[in-house]
N, C-alpha and C. Protein backbone atom coordinates (compact mmCIF):
# COMPACT_ATOMS: atom_id res chain seq x y z
N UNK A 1 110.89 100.89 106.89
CA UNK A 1 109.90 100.77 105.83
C UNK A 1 108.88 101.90 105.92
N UNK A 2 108.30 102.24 106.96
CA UNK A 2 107.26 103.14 107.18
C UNK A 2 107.86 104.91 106.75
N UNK A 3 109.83 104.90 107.33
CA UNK A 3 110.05 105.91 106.52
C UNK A 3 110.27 106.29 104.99
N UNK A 4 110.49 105.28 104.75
CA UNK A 4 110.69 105.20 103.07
C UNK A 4 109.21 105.05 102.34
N UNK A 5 108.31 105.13 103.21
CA UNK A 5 106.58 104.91 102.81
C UNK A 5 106.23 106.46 102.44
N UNK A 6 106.39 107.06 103.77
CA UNK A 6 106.37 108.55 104.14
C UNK A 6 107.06 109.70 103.01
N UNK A 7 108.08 108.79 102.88
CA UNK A 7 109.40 110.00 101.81
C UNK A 7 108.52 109.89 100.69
N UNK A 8 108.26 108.70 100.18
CA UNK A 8 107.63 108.26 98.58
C UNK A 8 106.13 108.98 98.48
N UNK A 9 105.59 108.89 99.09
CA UNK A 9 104.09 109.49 99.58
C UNK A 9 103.91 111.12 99.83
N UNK A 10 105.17 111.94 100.13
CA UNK A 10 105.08 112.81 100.85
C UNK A 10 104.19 113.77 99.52
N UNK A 11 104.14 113.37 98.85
CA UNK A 11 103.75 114.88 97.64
C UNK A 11 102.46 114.10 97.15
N UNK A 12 101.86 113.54 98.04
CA UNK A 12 100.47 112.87 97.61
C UNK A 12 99.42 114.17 98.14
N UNK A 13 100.12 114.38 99.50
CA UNK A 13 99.12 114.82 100.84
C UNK A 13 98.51 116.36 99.52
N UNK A 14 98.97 117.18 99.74
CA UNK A 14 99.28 118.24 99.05
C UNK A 14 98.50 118.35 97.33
N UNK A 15 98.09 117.16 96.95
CA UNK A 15 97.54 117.63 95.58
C UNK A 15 95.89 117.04 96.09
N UNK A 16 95.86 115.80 97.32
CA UNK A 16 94.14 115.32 97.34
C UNK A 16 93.50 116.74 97.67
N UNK A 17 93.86 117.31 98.58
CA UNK A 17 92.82 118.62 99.09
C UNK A 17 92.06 119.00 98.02
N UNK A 18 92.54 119.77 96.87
CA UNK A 18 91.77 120.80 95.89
C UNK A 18 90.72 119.73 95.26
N UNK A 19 91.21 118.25 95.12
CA UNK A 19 90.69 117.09 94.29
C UNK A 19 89.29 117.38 95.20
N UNK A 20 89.71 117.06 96.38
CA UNK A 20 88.55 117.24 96.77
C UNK A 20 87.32 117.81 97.47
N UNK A 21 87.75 118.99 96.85
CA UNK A 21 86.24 119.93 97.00
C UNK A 21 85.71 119.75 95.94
N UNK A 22 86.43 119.43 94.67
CA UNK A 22 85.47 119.35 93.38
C UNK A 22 84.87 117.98 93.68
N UNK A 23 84.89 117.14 94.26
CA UNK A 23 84.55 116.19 94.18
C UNK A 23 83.11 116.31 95.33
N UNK A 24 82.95 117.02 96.37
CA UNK A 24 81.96 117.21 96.99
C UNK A 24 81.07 118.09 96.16
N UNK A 25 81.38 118.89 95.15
CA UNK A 25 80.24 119.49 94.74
C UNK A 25 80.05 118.23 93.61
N UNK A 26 80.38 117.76 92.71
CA UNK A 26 79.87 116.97 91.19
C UNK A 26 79.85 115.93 91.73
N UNK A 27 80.29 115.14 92.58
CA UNK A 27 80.14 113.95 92.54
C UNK A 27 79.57 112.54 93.47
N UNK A 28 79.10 113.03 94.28
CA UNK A 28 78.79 112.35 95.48
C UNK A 28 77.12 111.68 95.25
N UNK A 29 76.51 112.43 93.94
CA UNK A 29 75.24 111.76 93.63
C UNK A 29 75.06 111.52 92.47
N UNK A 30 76.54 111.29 91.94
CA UNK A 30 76.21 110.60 90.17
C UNK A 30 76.29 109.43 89.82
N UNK A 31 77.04 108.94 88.83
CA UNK A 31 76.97 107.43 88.13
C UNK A 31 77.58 106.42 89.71
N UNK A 32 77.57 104.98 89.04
CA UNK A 32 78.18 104.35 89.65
C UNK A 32 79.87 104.53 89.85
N UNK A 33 80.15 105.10 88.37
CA UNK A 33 81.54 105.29 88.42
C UNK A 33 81.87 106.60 88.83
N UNK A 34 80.79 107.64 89.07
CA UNK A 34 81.35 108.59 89.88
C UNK A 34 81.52 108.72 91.30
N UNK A 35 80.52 107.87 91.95
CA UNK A 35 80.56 107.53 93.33
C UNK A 35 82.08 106.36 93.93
N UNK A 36 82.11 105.49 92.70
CA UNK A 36 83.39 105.10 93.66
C UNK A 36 84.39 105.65 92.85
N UNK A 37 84.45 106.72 92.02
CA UNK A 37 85.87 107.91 92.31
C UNK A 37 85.86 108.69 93.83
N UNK A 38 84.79 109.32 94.09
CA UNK A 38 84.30 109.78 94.88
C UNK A 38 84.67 109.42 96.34
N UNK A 39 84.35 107.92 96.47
CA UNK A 39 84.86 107.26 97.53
C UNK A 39 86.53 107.06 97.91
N UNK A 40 86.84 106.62 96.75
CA UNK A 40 88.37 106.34 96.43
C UNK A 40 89.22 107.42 96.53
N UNK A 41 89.05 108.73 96.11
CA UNK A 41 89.75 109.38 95.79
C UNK A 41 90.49 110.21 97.36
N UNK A 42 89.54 109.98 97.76
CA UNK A 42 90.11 110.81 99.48
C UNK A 42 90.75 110.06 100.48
N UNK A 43 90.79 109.14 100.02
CA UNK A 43 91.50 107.90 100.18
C UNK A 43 92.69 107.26 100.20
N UNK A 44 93.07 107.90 98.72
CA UNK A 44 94.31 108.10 97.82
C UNK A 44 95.61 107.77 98.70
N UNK A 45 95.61 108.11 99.67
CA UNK A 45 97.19 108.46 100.11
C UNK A 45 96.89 107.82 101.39
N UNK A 46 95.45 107.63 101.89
CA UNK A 46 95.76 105.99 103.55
C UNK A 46 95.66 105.10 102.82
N UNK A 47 94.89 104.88 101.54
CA UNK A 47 95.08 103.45 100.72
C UNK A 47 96.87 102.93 100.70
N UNK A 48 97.67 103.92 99.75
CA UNK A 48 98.99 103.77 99.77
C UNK A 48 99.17 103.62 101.20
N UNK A 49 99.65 104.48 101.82
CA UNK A 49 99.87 104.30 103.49
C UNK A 49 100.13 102.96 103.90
N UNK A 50 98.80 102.28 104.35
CA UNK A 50 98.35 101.37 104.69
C UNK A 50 98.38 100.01 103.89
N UNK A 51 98.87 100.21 102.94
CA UNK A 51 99.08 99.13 101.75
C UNK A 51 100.25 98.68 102.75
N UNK A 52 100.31 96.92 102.00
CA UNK A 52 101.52 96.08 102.57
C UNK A 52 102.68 96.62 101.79
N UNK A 53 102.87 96.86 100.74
CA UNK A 53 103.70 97.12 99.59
C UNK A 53 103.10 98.37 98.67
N UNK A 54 104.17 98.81 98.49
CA UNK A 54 104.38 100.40 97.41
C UNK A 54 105.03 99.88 96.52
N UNK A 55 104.50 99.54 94.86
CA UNK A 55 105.81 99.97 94.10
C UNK A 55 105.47 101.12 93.27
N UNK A 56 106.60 101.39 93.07
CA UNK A 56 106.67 102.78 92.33
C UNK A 56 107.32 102.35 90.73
N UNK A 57 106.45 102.19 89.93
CA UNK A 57 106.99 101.44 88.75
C UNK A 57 107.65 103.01 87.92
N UNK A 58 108.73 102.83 87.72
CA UNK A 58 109.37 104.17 86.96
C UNK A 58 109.76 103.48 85.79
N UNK A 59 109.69 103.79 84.84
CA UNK A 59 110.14 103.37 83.23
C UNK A 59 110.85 104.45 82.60
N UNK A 60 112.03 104.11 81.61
CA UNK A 60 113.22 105.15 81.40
C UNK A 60 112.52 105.71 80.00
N UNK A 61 112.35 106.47 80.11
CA UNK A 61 111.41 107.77 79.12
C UNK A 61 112.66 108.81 78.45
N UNK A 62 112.27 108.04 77.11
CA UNK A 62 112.87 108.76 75.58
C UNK A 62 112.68 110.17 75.83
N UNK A 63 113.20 111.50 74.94
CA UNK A 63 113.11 112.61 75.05
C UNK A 63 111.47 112.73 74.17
N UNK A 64 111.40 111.65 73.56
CA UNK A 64 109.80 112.51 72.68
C UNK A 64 108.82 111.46 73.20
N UNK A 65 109.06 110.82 74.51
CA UNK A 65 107.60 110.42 75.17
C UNK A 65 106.62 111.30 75.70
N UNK A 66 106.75 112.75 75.74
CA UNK A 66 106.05 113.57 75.91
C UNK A 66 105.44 114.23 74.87
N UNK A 67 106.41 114.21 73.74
CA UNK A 67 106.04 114.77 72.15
C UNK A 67 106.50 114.05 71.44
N UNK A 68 105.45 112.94 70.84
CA UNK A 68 105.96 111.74 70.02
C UNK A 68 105.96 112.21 68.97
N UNK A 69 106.87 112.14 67.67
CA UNK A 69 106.64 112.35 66.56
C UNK A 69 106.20 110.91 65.84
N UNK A 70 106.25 109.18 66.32
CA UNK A 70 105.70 108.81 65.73
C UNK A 70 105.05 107.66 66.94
N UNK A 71 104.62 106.84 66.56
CA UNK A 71 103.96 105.66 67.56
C UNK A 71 105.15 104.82 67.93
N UNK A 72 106.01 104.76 67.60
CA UNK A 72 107.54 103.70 68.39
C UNK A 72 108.16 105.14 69.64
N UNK A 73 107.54 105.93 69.63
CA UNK A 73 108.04 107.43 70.83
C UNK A 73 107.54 106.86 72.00
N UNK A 74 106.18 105.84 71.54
CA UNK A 74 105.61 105.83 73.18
C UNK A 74 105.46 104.59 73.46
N UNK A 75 106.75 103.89 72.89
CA UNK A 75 106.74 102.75 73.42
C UNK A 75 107.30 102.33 74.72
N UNK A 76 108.03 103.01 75.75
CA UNK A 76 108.30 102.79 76.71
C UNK A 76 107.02 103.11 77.51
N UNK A 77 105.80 104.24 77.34
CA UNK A 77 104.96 104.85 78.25
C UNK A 77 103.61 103.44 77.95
N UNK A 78 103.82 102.78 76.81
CA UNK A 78 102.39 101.68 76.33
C UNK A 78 103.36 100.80 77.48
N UNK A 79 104.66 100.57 76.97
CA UNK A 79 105.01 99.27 77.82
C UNK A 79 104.68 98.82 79.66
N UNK A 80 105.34 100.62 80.15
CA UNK A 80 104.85 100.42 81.25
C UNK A 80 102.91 100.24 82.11
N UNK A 81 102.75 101.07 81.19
CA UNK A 81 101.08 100.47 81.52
C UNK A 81 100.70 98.97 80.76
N UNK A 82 101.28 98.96 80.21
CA UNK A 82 100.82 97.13 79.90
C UNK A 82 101.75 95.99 81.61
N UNK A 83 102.53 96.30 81.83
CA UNK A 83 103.50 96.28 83.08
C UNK A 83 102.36 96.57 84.43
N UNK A 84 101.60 97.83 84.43
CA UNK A 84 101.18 98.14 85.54
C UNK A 84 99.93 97.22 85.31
N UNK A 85 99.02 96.83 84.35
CA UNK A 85 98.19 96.34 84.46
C UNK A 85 97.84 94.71 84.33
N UNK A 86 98.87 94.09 84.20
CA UNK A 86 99.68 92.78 85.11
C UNK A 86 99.77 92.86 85.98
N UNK A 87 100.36 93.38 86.92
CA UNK A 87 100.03 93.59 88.08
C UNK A 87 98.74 93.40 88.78
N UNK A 88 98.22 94.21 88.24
CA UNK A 88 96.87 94.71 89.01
C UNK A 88 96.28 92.95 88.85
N UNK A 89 96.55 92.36 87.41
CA UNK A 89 95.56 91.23 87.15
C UNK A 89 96.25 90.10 87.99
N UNK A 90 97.66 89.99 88.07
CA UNK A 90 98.30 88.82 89.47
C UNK A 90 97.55 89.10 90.22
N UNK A 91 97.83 90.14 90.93
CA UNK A 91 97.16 90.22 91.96
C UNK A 91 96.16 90.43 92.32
N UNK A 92 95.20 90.55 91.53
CA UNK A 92 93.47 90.04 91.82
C UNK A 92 93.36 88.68 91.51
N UNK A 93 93.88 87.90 90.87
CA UNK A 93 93.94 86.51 91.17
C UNK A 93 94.32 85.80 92.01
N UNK A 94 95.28 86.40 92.83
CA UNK A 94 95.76 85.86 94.22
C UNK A 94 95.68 86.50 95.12
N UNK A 95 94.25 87.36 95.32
CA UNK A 95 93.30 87.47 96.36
C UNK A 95 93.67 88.99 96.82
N UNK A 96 94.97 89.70 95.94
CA UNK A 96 94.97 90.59 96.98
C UNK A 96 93.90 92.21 96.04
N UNK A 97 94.75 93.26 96.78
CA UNK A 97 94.43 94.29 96.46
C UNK A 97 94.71 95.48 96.02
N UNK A 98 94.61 95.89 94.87
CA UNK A 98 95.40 96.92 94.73
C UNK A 98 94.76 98.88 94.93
N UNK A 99 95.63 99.58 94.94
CA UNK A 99 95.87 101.00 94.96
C UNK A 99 96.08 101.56 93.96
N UNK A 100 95.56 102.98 93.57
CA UNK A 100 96.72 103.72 92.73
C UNK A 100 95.99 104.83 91.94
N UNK A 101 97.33 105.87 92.47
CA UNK A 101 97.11 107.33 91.91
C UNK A 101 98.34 107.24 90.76
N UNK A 102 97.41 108.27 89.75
CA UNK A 102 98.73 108.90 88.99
C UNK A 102 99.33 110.05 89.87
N UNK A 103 100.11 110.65 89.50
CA UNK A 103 100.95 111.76 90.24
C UNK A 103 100.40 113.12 89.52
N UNK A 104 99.99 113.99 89.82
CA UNK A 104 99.77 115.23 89.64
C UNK A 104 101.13 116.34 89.91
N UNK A 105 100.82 117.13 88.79
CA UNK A 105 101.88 118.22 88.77
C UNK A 105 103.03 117.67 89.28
N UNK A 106 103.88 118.66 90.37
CA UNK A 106 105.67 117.77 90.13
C UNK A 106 105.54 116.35 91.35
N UNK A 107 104.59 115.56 91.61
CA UNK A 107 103.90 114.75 92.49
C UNK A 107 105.49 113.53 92.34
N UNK A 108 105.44 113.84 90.67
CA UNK A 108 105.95 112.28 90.43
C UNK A 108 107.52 112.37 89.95
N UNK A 109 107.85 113.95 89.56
CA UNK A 109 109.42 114.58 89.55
C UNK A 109 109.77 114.23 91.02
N UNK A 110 109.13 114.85 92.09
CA UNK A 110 109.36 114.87 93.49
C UNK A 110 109.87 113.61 94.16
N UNK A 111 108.68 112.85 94.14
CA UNK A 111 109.09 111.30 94.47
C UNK A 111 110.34 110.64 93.71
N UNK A 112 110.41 110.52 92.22
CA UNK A 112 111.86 110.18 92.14
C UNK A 112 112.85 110.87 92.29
N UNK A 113 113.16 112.11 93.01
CA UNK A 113 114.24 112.64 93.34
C UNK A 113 114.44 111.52 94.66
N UNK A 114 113.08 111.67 95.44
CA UNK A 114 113.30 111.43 96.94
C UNK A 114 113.87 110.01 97.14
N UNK A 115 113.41 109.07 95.73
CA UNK A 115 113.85 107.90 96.27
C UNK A 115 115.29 107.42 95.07
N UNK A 116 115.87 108.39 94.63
CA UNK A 116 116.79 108.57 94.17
C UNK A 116 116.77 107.87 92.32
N UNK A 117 115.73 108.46 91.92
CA UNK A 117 115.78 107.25 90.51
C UNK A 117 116.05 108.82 89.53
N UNK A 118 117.02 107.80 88.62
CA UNK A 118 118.00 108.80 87.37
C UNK A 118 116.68 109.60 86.55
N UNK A 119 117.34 110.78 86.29
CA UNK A 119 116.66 111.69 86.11
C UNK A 119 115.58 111.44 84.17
N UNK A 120 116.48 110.12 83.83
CA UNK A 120 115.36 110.17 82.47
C UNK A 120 114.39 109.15 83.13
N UNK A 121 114.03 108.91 84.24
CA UNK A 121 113.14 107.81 84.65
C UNK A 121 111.44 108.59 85.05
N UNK A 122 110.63 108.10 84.54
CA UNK A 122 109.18 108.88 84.70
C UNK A 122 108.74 107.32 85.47
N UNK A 123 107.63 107.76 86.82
CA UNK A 123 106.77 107.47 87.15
C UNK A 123 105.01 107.92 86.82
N UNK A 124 104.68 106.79 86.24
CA UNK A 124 103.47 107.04 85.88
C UNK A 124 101.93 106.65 86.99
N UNK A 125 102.33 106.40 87.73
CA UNK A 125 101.66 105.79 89.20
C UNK A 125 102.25 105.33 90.52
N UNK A 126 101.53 105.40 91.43
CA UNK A 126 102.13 104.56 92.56
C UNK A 126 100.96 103.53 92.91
N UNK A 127 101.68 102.43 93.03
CA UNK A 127 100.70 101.55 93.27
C UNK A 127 100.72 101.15 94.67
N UNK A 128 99.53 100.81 95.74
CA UNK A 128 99.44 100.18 96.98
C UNK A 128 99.19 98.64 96.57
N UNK A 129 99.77 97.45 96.79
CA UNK A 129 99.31 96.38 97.44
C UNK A 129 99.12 95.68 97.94
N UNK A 130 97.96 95.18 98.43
CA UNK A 130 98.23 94.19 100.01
C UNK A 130 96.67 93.10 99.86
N UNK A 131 96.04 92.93 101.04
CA UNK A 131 94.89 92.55 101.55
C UNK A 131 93.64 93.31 101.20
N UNK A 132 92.74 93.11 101.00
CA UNK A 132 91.41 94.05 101.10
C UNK A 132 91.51 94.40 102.27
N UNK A 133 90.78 95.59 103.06
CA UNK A 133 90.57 95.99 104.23
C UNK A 133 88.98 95.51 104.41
N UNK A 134 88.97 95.15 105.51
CA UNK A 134 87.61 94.69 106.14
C UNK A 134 86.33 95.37 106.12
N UNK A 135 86.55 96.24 106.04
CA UNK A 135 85.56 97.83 105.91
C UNK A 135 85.61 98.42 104.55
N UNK A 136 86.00 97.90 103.79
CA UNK A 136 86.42 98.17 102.16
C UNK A 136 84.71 98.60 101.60
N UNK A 137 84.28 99.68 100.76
CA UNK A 137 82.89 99.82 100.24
C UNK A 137 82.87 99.27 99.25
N UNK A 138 81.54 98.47 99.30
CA UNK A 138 81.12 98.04 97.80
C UNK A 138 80.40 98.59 96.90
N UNK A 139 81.23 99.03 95.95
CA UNK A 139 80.51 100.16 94.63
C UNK A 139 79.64 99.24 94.12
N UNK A 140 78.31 100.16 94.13
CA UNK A 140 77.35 99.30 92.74
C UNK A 140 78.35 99.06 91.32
N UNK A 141 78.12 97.82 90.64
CA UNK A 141 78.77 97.21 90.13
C UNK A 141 77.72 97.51 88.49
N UNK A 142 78.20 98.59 87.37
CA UNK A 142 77.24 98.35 86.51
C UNK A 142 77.41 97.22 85.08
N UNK A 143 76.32 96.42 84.66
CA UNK A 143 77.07 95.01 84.21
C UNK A 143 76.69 95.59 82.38
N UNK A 144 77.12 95.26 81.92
CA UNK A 144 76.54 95.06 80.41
C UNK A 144 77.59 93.79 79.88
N UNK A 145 76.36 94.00 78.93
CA UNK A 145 76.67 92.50 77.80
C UNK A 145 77.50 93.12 76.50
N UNK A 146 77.97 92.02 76.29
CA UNK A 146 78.68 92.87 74.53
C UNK A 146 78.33 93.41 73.26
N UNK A 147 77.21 93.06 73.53
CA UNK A 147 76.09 94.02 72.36
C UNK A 147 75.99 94.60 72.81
N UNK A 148 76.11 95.61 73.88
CA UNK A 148 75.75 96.98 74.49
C UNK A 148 76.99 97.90 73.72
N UNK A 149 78.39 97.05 73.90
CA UNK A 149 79.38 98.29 73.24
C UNK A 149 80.59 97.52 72.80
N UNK A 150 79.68 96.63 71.78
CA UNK A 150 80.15 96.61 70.03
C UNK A 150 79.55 97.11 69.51
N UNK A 151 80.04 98.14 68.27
CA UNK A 151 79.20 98.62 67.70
C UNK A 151 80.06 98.33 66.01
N UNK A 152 79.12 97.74 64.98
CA UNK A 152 79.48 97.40 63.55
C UNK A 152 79.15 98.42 62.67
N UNK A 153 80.08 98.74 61.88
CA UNK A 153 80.32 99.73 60.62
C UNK A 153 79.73 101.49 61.84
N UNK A 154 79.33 101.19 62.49
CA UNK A 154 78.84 102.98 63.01
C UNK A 154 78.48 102.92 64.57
N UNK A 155 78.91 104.02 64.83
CA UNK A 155 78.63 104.24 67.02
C UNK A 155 77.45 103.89 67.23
C-alpha cells in the first residue's frame, strides 16, 4: 500500500516547491481564506501521504471536455465534481477527513499512466481520507448570513 501511495503521489513533490515561494511572499498575512491556503498548501502531498486512503477519482473524458462546443461536452467533468463533492460531504458526516489537490501541469497525465488507467480517463484531483490529525490548525472561520450574498435584480 505505501508503494502504490508513493507511485500515485510521485508528481505531487515536484509542482508544491514553486507554489510555494509565492505563497511566502502574498500570503501568510491575508484573508482568512488566504491563510488556510497558505497553511494547507505545503502540506499537499504529507496530507495525501499520511491519509488512510487515496482515491484517485478518474472520469472517462469526451474529446471536447477540454473544448466544449456545447453544455452536454462537460457533462462527464460537472458529473465528476458533483461525485467528488459527495464524498467530501459522507465523509464529514462520519467524522472523517478529507485532502485534496488538483494536479498541475502533466501531475495528473503522469499518475494515470503510473497506476495504469486508459488513456481517455482524466483525473481531476486526488483525494486523502482518513481521521483528523491531532495537531490539525484551526483556520479562523469567516461566518455570514444570507443577506450578505443574495443579491436581488443587481450585485
Amino acid at each position: 500500500m505505501k508503494n502504490d501511495k508513493e507511485k500515485a503521489l510521485q508528481f505531487i513533490k515536484n509542482g508544491v516547491k514553486p507554489q510555494l515561494e509565492i505563497l511566502k511572499q502574498i500570503l501568510t498575512d491575508g484573508t482568512p481564506q488566504q491563510k488556510m491556503y497558505a497553511d494547507a498548501m505545503p502540506k499537499q502531498y504529507s496530507m495525501l501521504f499520511s491519509a488512510s486512503h487515496i482515491i484517485l477519482p478518474f472520469f472517462k473524458a469526451n474529446s471536447a471536455v477540454m473544448h466544449p462546443s456545447s453544455v452536454s461536452s462537460l457533462n462527464p467533468l460537472s458529473s465528476i465534481w458533483c461525485v467528488i463533492e459527495n464524498i467530501f460531504l459522507s465523509a464529514t458526516a462520519e467524522g472523517l477527513a478529507c485532502s485534496m489537490r488538483i494536479p498541475v501541469a502533466d501531475e495528473g497525465i503522469n499518475a494515470a499512466k503510473t497506476v495504469g488507467a486508459p488513456d481517455d480517463y482524466l483525473l481531476p484531483c486526488y483525494i486523502g481520507l482518513g481521521y483528523p490529525a491531532a495537531n490539525n490548525v484551526s483556520i479562523e472561520q469567516v461566518k455570514y448570513c444570507a443577506k450578505q450574498k443574495i443579491h436581488y435584480g443587481k450585485w
